[in-house]
N, C-alpha and C. Protein backbone atom coordinates (compact mmCIF):
# COMPACT_ATOMS: atom_id res chain seq x y z
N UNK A 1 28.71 -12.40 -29.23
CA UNK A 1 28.82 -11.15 -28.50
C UNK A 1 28.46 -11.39 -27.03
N UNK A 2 29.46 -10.58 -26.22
CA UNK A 2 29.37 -10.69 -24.40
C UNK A 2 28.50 -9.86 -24.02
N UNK A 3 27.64 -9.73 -23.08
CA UNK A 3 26.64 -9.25 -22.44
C UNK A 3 27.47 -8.68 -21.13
N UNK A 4 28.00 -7.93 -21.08
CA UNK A 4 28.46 -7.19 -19.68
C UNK A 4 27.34 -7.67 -18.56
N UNK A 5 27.77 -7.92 -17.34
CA UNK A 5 27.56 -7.73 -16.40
C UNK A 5 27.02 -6.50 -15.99
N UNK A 6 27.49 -5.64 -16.27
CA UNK A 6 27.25 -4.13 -15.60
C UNK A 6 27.06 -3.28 -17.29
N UNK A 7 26.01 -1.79 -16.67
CA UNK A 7 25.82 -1.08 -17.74
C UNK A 7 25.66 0.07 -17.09
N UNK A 8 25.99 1.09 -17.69
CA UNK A 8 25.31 2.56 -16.95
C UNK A 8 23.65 3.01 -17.65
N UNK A 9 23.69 3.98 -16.37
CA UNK A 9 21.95 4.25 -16.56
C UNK A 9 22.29 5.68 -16.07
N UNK A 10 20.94 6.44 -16.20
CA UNK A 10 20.82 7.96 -16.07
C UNK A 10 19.85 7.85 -15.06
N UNK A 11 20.21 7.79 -13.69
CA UNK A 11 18.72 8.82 -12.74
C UNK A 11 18.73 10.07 -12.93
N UNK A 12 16.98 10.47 -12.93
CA UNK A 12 16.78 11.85 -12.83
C UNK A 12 16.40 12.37 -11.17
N UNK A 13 17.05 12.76 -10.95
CA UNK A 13 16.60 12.88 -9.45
C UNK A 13 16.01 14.68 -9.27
N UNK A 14 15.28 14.98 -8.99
CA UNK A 14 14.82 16.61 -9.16
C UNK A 14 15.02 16.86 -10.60
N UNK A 15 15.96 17.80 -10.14
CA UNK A 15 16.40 18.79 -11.87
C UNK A 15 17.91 18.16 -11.93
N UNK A 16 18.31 17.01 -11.38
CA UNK A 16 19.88 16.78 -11.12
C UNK A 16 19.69 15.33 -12.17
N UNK A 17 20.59 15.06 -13.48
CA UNK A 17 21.07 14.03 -13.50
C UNK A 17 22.29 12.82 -13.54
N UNK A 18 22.01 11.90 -12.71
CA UNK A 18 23.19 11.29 -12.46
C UNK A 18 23.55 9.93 -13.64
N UNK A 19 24.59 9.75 -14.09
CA UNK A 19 25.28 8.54 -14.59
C UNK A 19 25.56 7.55 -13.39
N UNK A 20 25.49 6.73 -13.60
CA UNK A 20 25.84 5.23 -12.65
C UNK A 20 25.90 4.46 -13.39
N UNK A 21 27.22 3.29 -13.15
CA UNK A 21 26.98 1.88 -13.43
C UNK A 21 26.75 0.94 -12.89
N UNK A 22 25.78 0.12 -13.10
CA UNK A 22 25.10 -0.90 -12.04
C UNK A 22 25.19 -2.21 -12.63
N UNK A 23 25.08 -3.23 -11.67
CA UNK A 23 24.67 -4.42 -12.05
C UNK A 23 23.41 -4.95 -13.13
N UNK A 24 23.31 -5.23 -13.96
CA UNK A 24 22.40 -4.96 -14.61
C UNK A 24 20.82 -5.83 -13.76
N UNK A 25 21.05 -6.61 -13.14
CA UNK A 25 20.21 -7.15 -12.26
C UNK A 25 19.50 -6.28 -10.96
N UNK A 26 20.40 -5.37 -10.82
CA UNK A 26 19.94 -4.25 -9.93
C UNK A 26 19.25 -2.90 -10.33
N UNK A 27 18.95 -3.27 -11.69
CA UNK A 27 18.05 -1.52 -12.39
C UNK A 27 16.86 -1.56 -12.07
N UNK A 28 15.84 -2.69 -11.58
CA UNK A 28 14.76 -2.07 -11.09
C UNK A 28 14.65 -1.34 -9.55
N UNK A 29 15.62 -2.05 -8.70
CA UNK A 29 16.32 -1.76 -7.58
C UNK A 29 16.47 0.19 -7.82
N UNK A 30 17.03 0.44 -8.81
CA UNK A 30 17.49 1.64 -9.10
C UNK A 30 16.40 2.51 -9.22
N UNK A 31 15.92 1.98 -10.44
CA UNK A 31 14.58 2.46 -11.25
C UNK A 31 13.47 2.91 -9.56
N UNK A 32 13.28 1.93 -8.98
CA UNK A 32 12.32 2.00 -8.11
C UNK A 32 12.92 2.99 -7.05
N UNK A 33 13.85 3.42 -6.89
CA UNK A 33 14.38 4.33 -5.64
C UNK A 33 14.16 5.27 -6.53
N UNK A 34 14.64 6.02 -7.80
CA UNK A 34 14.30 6.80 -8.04
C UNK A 34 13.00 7.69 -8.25
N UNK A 35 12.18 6.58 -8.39
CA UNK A 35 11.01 6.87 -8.07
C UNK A 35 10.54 7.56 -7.09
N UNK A 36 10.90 6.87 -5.90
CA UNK A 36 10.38 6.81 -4.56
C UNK A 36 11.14 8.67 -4.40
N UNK A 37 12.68 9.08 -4.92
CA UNK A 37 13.00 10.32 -4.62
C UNK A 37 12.23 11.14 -4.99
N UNK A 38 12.11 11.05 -6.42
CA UNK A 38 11.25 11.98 -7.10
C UNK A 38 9.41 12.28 -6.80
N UNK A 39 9.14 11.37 -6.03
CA UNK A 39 7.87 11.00 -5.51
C UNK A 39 7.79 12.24 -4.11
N UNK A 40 8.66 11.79 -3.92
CA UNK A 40 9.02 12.86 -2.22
C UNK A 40 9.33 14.10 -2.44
N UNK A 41 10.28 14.34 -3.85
CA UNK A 41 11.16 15.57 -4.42
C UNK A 41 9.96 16.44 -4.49
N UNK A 42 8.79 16.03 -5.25
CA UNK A 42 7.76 16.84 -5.58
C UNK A 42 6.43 17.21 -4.59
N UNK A 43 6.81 16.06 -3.94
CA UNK A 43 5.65 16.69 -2.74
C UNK A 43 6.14 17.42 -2.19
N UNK A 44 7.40 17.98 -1.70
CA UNK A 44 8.17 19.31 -0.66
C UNK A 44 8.29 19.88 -1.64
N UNK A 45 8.29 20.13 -3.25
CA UNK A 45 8.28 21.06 -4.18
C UNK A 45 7.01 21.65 -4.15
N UNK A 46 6.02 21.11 -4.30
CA UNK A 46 4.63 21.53 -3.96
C UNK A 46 4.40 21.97 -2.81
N UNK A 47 4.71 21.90 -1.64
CA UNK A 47 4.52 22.19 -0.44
C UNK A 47 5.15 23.40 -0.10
N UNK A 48 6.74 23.57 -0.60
CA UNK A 48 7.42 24.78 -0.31
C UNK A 48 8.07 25.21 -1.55
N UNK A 49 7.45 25.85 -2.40
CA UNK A 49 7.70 26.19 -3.72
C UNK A 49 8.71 27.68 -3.88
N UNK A 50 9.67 28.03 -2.67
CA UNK A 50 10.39 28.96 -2.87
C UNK A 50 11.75 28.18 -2.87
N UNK A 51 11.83 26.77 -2.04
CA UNK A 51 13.06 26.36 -1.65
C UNK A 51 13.89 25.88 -2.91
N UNK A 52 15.17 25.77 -2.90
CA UNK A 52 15.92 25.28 -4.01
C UNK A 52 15.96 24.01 -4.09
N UNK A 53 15.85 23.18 -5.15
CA UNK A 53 16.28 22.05 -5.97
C UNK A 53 17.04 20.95 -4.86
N UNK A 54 17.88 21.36 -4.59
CA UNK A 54 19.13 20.87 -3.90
C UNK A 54 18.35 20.79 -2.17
N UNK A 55 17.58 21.43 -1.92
CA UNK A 55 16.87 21.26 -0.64
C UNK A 55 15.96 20.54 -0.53
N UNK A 56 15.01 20.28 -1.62
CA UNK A 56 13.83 19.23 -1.77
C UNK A 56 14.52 17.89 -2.01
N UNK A 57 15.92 17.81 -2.60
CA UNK A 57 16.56 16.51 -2.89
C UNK A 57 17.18 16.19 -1.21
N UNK A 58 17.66 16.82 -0.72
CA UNK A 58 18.36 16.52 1.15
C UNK A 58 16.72 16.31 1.84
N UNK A 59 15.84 16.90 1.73
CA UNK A 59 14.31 16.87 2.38
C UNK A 59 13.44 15.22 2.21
N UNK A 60 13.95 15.01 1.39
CA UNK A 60 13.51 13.81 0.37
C UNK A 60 14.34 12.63 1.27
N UNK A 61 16.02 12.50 0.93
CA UNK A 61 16.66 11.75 1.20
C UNK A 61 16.80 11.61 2.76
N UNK A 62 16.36 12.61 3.71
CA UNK A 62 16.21 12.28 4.74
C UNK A 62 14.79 11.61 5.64
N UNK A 63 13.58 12.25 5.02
CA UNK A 63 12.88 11.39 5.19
C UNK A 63 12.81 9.58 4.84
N UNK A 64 13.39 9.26 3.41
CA UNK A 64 13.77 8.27 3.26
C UNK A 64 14.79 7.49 4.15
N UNK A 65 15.52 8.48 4.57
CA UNK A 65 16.62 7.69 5.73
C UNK A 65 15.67 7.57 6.94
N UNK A 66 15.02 8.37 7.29
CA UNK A 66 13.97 7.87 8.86
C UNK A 66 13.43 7.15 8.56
N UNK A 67 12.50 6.79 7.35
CA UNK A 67 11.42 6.10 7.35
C UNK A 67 12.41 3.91 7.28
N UNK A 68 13.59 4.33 6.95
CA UNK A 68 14.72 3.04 6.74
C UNK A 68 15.04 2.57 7.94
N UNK A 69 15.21 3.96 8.83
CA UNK A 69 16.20 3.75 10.29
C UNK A 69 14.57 3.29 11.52
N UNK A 70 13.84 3.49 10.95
CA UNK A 70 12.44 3.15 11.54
C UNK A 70 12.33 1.75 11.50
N UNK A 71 12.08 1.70 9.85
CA UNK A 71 11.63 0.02 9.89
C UNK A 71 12.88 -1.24 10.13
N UNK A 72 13.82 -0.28 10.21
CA UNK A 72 15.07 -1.20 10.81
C UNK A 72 15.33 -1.27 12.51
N UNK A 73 14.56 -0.56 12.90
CA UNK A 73 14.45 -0.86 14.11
C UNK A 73 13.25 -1.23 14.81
N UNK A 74 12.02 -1.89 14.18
CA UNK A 74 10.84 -2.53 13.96
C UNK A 74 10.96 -3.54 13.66
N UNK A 75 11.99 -4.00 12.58
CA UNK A 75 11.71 -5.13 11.95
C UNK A 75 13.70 -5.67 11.66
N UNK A 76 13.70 -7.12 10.97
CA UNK A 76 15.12 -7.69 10.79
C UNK A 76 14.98 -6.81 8.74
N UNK A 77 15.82 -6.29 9.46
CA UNK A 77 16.37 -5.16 8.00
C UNK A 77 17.89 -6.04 7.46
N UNK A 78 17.98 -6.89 7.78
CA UNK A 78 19.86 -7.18 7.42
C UNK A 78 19.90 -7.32 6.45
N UNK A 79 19.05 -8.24 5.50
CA UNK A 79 19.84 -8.59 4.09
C UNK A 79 19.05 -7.20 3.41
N UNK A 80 18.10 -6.07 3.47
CA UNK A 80 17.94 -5.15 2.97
C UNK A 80 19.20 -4.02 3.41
N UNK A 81 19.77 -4.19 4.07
CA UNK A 81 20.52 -3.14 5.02
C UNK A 81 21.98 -3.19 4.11
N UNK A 82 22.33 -4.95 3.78
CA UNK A 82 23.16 -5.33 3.10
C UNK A 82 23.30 -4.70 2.01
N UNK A 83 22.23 -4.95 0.94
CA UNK A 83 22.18 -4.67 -0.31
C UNK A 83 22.27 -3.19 -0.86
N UNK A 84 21.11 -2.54 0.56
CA UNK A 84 21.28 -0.77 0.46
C UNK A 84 23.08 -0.59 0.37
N UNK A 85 23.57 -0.52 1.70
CA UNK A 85 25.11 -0.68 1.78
C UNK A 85 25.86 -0.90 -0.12
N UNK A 86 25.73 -2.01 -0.44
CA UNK A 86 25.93 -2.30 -1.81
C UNK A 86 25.89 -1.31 -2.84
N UNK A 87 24.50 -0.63 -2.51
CA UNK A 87 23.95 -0.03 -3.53
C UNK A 87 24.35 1.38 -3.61
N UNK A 88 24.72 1.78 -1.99
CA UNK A 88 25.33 3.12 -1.29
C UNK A 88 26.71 3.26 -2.23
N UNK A 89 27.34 2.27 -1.88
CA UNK A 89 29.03 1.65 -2.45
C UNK A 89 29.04 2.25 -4.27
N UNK A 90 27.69 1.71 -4.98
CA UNK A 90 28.26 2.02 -6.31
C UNK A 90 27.87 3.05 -6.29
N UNK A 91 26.90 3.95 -5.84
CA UNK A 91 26.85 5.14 -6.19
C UNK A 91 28.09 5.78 -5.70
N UNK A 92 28.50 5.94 -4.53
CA UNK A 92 30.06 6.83 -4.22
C UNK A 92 30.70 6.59 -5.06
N UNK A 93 31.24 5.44 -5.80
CA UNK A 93 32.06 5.10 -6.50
C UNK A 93 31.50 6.31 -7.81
N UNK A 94 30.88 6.17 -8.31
CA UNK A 94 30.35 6.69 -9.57
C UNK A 94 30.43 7.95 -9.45
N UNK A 95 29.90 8.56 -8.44
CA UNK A 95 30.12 9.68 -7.95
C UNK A 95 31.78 10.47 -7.98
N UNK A 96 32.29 9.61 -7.64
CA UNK A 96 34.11 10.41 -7.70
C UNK A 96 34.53 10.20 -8.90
């Protein structure tokens, strides 16, 4: 029996969940961003507990984009910049 290369996985991101198929070498990659959303998701859930779902997830993902576009302009981000890019790629894909 063949071992695929690739497998799908379920992020939970807020109250939203997504299907993706990934490299199977890249699920802690995955595993660990989701984290990091849901880490952020709930601190602006706690903080502003009237806003919707869908606002703590854009609140989240943009701080994560400053805190990226920061240390990429602090520091040599390329082969992280690469792989994000990569990682950007299968989610759109999965997404349509």
């Amino acid at each position: 029996m063949e071992i695929s290369d690739t497998f799908q996985i379920k992020l939970k991101l807020g109250s939203m969940t997504f299907p993706i198929t990934i490299r199977r070498e890249d699920e802690l990659l995955y595993r660990d961003a989701e984290k990091l959303i849901n880490q952020r998701y709930a601190f602006y859930a706690n903080k502003f507990p009237h806003l919707t779902s869908e606002t703590y997830l854009m609140m989240s993902t943009i701080e994560i984009a400053v805190r990226l576009q920061l240390a990429e302009t602090t520091g040599n981000l390329q082969p992280v910049m690469a792989q994000l890019n990569g990682l950007i790629s299968d989610v759109e894909t999965a997404l349509k």
